[in-house]
C-alpha atoms as a PDB file:
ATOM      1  CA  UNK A   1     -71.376  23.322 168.958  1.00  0.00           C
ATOM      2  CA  UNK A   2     -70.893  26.919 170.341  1.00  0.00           C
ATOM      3  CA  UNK A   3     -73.779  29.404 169.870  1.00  0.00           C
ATOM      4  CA  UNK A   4     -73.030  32.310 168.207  1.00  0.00           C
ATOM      5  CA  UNK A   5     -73.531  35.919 169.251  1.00  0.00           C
ATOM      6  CA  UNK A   6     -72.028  39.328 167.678  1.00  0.00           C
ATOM      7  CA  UNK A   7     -72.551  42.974 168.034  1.00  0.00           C
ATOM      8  CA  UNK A   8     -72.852  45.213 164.739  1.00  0.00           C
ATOM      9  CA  UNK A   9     -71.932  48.331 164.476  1.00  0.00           C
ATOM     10  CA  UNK A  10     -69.902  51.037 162.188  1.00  0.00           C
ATOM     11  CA  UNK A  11     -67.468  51.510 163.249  1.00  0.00           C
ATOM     12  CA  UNK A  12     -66.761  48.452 165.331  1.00  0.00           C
ATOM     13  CA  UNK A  13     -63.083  47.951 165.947  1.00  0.00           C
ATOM     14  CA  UNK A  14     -62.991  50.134 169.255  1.00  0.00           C
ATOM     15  CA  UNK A  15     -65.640  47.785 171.309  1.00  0.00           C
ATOM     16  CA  UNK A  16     -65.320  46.099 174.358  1.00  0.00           C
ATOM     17  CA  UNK A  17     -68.739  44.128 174.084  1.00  0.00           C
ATOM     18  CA  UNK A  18     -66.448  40.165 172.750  1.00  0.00           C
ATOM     19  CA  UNK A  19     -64.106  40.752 175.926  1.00  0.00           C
ATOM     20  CA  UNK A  20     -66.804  41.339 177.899  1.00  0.00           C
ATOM     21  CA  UNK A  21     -69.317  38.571 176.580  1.00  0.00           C
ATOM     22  CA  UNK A  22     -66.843  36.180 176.536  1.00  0.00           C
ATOM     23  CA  UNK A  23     -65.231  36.864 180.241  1.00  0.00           C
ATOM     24  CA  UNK A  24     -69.427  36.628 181.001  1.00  0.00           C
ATOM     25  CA  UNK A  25     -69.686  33.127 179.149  1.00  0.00           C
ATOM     26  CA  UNK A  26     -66.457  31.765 180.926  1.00  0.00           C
ATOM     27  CA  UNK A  27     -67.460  32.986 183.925  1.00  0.00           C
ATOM     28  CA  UNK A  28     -70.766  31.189 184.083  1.00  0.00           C
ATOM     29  CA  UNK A  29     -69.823  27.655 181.933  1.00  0.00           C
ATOM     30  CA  UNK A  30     -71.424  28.912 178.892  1.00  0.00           C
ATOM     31  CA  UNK A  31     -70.602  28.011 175.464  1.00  0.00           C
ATOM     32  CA  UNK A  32     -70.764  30.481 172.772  1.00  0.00           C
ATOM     33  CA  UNK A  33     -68.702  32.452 170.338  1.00  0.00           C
ATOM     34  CA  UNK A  34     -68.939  36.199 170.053  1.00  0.00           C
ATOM     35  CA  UNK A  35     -67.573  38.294 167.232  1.00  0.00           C
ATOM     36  CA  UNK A  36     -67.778  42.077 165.885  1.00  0.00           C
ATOM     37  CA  UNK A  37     -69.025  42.629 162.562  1.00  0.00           C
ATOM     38  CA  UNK A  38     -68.802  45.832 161.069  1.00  0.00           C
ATOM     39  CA  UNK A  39     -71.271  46.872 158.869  1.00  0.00           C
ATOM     40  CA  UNK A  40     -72.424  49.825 157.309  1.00  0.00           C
ATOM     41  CA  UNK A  41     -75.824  51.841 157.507  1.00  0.00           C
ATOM     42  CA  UNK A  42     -76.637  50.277 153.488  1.00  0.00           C
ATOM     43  CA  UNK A  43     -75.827  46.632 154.196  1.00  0.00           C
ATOM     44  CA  UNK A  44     -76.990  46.875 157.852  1.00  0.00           C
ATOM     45  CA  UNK A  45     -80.381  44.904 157.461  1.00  0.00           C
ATOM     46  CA  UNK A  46     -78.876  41.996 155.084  1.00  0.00           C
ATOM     47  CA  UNK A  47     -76.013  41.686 157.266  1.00  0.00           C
ATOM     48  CA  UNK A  48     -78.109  41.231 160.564  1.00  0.00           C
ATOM     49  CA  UNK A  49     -80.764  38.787 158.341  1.00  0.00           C
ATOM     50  CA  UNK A  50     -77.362  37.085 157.297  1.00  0.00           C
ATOM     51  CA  UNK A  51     -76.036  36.835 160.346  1.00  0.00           C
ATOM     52  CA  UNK A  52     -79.025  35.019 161.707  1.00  0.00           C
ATOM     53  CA  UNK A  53     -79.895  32.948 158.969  1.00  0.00           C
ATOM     54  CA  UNK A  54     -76.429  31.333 159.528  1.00  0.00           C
ATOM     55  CA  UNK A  55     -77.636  30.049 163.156  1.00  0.00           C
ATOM     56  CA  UNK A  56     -76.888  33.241 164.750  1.00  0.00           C
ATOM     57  CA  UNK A  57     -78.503  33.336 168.582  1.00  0.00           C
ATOM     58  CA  UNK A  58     -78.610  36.868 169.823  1.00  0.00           C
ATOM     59  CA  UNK A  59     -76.734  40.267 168.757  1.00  0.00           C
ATOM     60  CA  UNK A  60     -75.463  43.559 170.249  1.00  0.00           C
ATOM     61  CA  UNK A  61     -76.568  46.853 167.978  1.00  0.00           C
ATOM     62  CA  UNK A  62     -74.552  50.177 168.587  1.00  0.00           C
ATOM     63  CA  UNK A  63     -73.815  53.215 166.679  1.00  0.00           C
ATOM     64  CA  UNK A  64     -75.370  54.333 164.289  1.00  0.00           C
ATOM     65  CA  UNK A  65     -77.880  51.068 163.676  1.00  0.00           C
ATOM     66  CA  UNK A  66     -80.032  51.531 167.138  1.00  0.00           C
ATOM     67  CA  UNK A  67     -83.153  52.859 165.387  1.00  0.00           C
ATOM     68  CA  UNK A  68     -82.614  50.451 162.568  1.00  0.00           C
ATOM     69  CA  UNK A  69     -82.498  47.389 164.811  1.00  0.00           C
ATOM     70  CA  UNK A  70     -85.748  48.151 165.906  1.00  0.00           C
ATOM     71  CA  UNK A  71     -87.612  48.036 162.653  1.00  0.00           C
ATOM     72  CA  UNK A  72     -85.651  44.855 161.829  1.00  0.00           C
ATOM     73  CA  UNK A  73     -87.407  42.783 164.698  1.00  0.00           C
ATOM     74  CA  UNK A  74     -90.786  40.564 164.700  1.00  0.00           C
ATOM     75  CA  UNK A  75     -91.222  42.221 168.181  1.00  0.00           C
ATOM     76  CA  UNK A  76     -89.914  44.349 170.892  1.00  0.00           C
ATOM     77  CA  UNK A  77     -90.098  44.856 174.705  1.00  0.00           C
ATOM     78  CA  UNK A  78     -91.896  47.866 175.926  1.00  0.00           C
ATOM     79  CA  UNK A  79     -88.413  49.332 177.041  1.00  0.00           C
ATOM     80  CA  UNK A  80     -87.304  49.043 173.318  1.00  0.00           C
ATOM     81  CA  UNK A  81     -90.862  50.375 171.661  1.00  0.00           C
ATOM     82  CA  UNK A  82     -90.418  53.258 174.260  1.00  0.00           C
ATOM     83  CA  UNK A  83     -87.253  54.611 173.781  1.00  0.00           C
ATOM     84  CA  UNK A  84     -87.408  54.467 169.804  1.00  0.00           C
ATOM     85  CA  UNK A  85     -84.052  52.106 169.568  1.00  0.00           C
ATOM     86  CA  UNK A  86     -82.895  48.831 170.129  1.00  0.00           C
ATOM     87  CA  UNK A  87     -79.234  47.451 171.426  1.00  0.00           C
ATOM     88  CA  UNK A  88     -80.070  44.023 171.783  1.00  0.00           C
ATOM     89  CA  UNK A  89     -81.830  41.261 169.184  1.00  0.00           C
ATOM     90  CA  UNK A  90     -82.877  37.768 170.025  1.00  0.00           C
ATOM     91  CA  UNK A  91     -84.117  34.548 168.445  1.00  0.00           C
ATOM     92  CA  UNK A  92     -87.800  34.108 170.053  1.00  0.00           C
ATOM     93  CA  UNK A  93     -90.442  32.338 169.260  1.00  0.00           C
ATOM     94  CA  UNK A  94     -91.969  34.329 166.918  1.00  0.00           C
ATOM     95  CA  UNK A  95     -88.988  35.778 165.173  1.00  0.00           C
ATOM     96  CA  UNK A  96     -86.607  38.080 166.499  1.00  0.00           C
ATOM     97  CA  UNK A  97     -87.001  40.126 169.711  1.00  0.00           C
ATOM     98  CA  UNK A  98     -85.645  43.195 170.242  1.00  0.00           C
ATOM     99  CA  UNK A  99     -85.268  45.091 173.613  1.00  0.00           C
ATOM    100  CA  UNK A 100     -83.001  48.083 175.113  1.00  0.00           C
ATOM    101  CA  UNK A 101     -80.610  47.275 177.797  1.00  0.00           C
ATOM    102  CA  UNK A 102     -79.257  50.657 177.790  1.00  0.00           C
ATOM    103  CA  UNK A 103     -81.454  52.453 180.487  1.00  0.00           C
ATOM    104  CA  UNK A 104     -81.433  49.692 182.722  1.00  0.00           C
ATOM    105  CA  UNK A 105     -77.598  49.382 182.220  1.00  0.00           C
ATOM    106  CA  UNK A 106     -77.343  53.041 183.737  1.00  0.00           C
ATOM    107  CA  UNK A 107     -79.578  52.556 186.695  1.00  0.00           C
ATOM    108  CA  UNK A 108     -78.085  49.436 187.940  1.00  0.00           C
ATOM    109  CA  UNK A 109     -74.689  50.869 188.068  1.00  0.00           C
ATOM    110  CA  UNK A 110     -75.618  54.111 189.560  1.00  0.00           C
ATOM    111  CA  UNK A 111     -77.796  52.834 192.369  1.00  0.00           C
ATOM    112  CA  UNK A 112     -75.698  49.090 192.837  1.00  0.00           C
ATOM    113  CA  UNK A 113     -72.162  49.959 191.708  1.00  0.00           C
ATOM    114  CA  UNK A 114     -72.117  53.551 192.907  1.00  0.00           C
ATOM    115  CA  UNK A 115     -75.129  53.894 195.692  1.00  0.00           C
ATOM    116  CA  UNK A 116     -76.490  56.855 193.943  1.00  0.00           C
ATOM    117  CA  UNK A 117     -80.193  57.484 195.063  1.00  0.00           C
ATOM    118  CA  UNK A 118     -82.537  58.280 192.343  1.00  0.00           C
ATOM    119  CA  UNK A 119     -85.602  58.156 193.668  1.00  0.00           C
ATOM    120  CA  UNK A 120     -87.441  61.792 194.790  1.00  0.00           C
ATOM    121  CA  UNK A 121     -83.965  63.380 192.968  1.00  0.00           C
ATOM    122  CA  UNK A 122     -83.298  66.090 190.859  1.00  0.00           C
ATOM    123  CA  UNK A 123     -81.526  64.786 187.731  1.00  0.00           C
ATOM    124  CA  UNK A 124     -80.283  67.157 184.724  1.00  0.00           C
ATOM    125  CA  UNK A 125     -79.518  65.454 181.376  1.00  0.00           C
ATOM    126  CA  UNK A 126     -77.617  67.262 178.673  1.00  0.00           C
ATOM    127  CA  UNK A 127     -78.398  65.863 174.923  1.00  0.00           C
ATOM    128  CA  UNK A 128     -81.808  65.104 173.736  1.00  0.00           C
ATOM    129  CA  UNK A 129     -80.232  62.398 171.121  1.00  0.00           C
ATOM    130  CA  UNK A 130     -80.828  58.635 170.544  1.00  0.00           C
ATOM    131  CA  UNK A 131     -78.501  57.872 174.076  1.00  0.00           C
ATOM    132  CA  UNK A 132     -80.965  60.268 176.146  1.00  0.00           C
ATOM    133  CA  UNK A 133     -84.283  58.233 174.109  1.00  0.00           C
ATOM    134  CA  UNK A 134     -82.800  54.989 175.650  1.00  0.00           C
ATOM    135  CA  UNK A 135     -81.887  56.160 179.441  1.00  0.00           C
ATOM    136  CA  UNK A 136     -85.313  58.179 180.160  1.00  0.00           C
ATOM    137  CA  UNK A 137     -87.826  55.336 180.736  1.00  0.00           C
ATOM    138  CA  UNK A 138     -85.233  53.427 183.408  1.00  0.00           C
ATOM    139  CA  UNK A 139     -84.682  56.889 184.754  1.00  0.00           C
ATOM    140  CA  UNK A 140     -88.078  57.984 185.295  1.00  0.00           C
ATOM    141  CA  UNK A 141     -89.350  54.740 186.706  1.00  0.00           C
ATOM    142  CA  UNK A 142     -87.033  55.257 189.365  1.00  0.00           C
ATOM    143  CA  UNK A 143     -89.474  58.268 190.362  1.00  0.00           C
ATOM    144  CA  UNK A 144     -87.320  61.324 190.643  1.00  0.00           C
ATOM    145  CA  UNK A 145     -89.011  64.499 191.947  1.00  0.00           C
ATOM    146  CA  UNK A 146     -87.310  66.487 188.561  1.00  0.00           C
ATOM    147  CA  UNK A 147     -86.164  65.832 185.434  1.00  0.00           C
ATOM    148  CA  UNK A 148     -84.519  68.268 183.343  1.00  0.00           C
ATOM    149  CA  UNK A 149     -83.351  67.632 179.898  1.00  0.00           C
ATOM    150  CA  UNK A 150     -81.081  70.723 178.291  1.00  0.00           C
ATOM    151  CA  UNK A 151     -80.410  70.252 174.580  1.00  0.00           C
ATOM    152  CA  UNK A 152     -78.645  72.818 171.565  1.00  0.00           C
ATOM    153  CA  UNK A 153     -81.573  72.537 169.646  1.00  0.00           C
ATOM    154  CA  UNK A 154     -84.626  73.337 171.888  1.00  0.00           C
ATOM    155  CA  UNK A 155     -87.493  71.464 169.200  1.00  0.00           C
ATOM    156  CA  UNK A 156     -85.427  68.204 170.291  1.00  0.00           C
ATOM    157  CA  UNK A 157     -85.463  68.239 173.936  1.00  0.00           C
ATOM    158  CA  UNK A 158     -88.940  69.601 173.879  1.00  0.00           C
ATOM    159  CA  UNK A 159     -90.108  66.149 171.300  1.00  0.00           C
ATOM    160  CA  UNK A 160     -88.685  63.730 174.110  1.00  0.00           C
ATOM    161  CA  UNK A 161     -90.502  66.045 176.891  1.00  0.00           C
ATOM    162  CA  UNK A 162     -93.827  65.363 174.723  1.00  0.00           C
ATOM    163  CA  UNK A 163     -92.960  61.528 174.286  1.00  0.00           C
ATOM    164  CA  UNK A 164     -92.155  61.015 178.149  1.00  0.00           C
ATOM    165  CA  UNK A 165     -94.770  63.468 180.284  1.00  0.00           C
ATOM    166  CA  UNK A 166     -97.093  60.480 180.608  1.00  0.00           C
ATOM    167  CA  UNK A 167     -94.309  58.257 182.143  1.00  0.00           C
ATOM    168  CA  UNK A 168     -93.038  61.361 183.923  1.00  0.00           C
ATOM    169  CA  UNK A 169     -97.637  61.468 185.279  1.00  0.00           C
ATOM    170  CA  UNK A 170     -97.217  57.970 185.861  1.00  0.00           C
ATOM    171  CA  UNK A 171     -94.621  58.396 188.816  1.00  0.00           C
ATOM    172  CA  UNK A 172     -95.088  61.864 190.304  1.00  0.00           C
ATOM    173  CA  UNK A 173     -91.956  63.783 188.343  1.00  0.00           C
ATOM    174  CA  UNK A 174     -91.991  66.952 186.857  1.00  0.00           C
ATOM    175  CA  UNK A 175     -90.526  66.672 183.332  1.00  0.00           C
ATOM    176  CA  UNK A 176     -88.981  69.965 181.930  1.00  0.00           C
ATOM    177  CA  UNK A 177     -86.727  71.428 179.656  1.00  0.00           C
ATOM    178  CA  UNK A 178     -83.436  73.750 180.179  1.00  0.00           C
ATOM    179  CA  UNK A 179     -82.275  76.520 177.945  1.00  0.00           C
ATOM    180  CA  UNK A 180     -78.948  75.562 176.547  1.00  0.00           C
ATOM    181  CA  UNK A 181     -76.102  77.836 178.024  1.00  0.00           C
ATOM    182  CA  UNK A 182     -78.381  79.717 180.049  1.00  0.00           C
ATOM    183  CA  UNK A 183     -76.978  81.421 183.125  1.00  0.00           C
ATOM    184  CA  UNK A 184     -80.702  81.578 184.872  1.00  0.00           C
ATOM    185  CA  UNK A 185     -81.153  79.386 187.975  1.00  0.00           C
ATOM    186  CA  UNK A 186     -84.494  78.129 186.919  1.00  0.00           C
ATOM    187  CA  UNK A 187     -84.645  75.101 188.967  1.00  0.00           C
ATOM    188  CA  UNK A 188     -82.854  74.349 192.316  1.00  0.00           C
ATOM    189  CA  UNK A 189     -79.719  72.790 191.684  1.00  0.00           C
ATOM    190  CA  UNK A 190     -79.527  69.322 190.412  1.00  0.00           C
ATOM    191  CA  UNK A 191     -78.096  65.681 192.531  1.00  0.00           C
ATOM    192  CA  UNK A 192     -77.231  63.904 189.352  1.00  0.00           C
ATOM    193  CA  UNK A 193     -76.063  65.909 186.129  1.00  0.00           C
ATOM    194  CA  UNK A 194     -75.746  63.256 182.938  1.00  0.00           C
ATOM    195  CA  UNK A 195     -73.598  64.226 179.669  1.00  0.00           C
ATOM    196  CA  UNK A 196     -75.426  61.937 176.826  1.00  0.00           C
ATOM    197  CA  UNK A 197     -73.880  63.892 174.374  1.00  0.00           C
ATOM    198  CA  UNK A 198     -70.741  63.068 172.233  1.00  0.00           C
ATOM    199  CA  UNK A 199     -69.352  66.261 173.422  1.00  0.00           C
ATOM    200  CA  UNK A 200     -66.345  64.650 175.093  1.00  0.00           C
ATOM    201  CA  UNK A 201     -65.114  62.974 171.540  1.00  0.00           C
ATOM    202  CA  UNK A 202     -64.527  66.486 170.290  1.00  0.00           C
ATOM    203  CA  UNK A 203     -63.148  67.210 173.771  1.00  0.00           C
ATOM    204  CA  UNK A 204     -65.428  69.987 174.366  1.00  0.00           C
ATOM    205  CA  UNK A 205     -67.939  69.663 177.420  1.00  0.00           C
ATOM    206  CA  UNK A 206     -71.867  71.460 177.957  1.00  0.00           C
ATOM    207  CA  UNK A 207     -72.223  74.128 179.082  1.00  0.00           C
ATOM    208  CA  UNK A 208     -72.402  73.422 183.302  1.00  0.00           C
ATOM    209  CA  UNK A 209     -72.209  75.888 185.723  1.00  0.00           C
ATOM    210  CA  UNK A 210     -71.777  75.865 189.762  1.00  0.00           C
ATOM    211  CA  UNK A 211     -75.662  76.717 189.909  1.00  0.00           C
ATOM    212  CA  UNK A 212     -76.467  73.821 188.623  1.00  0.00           C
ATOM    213  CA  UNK A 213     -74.153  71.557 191.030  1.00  0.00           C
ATOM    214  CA  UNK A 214     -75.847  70.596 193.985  1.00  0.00           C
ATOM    215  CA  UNK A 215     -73.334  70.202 197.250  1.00  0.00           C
ATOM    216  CA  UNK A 216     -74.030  66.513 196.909  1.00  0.00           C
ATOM    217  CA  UNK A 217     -74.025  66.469 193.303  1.00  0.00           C
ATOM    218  CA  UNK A 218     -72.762  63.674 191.086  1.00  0.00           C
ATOM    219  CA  UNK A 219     -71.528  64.056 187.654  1.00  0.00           C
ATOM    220  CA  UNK A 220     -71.676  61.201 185.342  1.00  0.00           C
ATOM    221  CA  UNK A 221     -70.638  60.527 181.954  1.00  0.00           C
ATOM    222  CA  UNK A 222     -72.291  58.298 179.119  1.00  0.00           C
ATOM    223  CA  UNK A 223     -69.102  57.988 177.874  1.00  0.00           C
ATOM    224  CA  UNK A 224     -66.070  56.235 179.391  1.00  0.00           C
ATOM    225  CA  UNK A 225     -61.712  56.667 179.073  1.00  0.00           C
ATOM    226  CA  UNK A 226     -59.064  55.880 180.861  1.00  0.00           C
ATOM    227  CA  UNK A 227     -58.851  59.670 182.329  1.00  0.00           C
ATOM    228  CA  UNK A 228     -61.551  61.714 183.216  1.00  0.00           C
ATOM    229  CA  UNK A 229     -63.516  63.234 179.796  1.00  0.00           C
ATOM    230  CA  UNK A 230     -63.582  66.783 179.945  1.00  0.00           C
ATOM    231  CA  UNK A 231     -67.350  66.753 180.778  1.00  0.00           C
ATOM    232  CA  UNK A 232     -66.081  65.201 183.956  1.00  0.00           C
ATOM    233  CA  UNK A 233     -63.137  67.190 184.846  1.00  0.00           C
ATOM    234  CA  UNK A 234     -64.844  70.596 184.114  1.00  0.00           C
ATOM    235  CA  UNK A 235     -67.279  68.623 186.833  1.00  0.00           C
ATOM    236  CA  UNK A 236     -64.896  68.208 189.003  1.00  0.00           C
ATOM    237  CA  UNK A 237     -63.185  71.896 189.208  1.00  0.00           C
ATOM    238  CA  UNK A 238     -66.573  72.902 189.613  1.00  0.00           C
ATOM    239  CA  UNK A 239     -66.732  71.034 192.997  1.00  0.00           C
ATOM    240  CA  UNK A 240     -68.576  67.886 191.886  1.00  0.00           C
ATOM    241  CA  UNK A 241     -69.021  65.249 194.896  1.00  0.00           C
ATOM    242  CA  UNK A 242     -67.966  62.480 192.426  1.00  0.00           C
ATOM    243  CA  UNK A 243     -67.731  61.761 189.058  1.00  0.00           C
ATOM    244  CA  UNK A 244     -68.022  58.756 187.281  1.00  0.00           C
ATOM    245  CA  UNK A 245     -67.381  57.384 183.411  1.00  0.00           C
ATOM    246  CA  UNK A 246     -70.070  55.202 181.673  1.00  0.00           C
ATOM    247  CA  UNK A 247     -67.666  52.309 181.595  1.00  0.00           C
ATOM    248  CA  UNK A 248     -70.038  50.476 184.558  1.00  0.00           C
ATOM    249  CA  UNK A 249     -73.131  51.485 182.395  1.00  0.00           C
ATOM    250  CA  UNK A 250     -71.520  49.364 179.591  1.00  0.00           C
ATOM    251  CA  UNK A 251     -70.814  46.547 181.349  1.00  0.00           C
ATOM    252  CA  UNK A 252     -74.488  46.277 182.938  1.00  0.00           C
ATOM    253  CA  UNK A 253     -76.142  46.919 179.708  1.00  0.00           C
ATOM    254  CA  UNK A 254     -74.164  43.809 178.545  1.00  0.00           C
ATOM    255  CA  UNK A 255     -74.824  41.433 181.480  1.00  0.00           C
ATOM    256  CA  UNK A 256     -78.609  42.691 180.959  1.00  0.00           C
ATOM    257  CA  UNK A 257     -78.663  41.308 176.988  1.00  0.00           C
ATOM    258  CA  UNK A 258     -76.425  38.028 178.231  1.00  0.00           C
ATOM    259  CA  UNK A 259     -78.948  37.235 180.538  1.00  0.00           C
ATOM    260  CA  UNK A 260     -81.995  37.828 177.980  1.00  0.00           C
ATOM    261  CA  UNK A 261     -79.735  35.414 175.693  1.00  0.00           C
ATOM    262  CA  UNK A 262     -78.372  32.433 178.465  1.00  0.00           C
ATOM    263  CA  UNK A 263     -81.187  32.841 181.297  1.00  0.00           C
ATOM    264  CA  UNK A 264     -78.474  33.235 183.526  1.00  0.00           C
ATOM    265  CA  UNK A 265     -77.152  36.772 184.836  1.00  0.00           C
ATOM    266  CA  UNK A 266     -72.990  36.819 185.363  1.00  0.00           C
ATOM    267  CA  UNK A 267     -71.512  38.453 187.785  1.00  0.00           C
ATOM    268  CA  UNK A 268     -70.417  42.077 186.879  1.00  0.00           C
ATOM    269  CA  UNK A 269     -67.902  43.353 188.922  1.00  0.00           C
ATOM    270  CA  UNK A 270     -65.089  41.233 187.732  1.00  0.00           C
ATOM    271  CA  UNK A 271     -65.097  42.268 184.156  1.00  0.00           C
ATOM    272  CA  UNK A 272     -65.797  46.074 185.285  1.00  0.00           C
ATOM    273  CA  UNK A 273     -62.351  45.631 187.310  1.00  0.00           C
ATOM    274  CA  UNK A 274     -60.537  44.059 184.547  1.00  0.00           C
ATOM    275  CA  UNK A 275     -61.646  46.870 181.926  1.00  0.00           C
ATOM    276  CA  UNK A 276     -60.836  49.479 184.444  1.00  0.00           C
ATOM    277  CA  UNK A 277     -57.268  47.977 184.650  1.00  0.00           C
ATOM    278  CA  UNK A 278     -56.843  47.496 180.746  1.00  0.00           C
ATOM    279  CA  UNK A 279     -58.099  51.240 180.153  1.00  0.00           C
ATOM    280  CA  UNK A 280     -55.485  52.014 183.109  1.00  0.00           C
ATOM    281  CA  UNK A 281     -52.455  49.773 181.006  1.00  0.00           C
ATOM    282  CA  UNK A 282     -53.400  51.556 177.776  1.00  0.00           C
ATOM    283  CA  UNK A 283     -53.158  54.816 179.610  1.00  0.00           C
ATOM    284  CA  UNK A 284     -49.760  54.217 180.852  1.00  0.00           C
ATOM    285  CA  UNK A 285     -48.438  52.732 177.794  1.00  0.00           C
ATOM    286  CA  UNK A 286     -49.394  55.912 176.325  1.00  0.00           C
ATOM    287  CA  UNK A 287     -47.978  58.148 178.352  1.00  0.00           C
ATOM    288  CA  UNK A 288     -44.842  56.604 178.663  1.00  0.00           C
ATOM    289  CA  UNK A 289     -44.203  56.237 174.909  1.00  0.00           C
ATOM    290  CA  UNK A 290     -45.473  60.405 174.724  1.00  0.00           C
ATOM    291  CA  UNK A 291     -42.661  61.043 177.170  1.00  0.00           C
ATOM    292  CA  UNK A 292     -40.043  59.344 175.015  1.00  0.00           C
ATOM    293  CA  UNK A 293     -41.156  60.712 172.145  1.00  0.00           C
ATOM    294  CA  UNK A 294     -40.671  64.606 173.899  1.00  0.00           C
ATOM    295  CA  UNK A 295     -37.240  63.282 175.492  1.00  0.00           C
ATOM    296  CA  UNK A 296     -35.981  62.690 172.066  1.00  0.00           C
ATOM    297  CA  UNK A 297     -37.338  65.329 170.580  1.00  0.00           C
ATOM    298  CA  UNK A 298     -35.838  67.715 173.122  1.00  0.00           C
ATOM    299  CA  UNK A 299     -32.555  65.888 172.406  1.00  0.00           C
ATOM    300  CA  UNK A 300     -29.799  68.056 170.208  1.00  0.00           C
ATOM    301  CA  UNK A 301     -29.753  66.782 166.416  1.00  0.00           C
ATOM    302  CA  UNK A 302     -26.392  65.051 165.847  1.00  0.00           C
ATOM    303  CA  UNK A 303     -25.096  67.429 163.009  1.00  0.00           C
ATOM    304  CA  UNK A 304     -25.216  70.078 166.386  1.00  0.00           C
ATOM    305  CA  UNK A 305     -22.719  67.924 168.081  1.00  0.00           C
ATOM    306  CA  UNK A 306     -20.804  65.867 166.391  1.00  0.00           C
ATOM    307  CA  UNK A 307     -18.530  67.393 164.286  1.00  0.00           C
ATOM    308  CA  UNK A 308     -17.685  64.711 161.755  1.00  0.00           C
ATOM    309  CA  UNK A 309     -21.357  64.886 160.750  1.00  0.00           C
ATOM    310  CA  UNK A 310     -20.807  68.909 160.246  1.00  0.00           C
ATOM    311  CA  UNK A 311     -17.556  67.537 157.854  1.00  0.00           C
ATOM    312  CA  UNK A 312     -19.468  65.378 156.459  1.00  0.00           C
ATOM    313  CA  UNK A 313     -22.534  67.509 155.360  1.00  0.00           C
ATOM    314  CA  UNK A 314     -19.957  70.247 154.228  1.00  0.00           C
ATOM    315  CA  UNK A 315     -18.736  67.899 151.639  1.00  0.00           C
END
């Protein structure tokens, strides 16, 4: 019998995480069934307990139930307890495990996928929310020589910059903070800028500026689309050295909880490549049904040229 596996979230519909675990499980001969449950913040705990109580192996957790996920489990890895939040549960031993796959998700397909250096780098993060709690630790154990975090509300970046600094001792990098919106070049200018913020959903971008681009600089997104979000285009006029989506930082993150679950780690780059195309299909499909839409729109009405439908309509 299959084992069975589901990520939780609200709302759920949009994810990619069954085509993805399942194009991981055929890949590597393993059998299991993986579903997405929605479920909402007030039935999120019995749903989970539910779930698990009905055989369940191993979950995904993604917006809004990170935090929640973490008080749910018997235990946690020091990745999860660290970064507040939890995107992956597991049957252990002693109840159910939780960890965060998120960080490590990010690093691997910077420095693997896109041979972005980290280490001794100056990295800028925008958003001081629960994505920016789950990407530091990875981040800062790759020893960068500055990170920067730059939030709206100031008393939020400046609670992570108290949580981190002893990580941030641990490896020789200078933790700071960065005014939102300012126009001051306080700090040289940065090799990696990160949007964690939901920003591009409302298609609005932070606030960057050409001071803050290094030459070299890369501009990545948390976020992922089929076109460029706005974070990474207004990157990109700005004379970016590349920009890249967070559709490889999804993938990674997933392979990382599959392996926690199977003991086996799939091979990544196929399903990246298939996603890539799918978001490509959907983009096309979509542009091609806008154009028809403005073709017949920009098409005279048929009471403007046909006269027996003027006759008619006189009647």
């Amino acid at each position: 019998m299959a084992d069975r596996y589901a990520v939780f979230g609200y709302p759920i519909h949009h994810s990619k995480s069954p085509f993805i675990h399942s194009e991981f499980a055929r890949a590597t001969g393993q059998a299991l069934t993986y579903e997405a449950i929605e479920a909402p913040p007030a039935t999120f705990g019995e749903t989970v307990a539910a779930f698990f109580a009905a055989g369940g192996r191993g979950a995904n957790v993604t917006l809004p139930h990170k935090e929640a996920a973490l008080r749910l489990a018997d235990e946690a890895t020091d990745r999860a307890k660290l970064a507040g939040a939890a995107n992956t549960l597991a049957v252990a031993a002693h109840g159910l495990l939780a960890d965060n796959t998120d960080g490590v998700g990010l690093v691997r397909d910077l420095r693997r996928r896109w041979q972005v250096p980290l280490a001794g780098q100056r990295i800028l993060i925008f958003g001081a929310g629960g994505a920016t709690r789950g990407i530091l630790g990875p981040l800062l154990a790759e020893g960068p020589e500055l990170l920067v975090i730059s939030n709206r509300t100031a008393a939020r970046a400046e609670a992570l910059l108290a949580h981190f600094q002893p990580h941030a001792h641990a490896v020789h990098t200078t933790l700071a903070t960065l005014p939102w919106g300012t126009t001051a070049r306080l700090y040289p200018p940065f090799h990696l800028v990160l949007n964690a913020t939901s920003m591009s959903l409302g298609d609005e971008a932070p606030p960057l500026t050409t001071a803050i681009l290094a030459p070299e600089a890369v501009a990545y997104d948390l976020m992922y689309a089929a076109t460029p979000t706005p974070f990474l285009a207004l990157a990109s006029r700005l004379g970016a050295a590349q920009i890249i989506d967070g559709l490889g930082m999804l993938v990674e993150q997933a392979a990382e909880s599959f392996a926690l679950w199977r003991g086996v780690f799939p091979a990544t780059e196929p399903v990246f490549q298939k996603l890539r195309a799918q978001l490509a299909a959907s983009s096309a499909k979509t542009s091609a049904a806008a154009a028809t839409v403005a073709a017949t729109s920009a098409l005279p009405c048929a009471a403007e040229t046909n006269p027996a439908s003027k006759a008619d309509g006189a009647k």
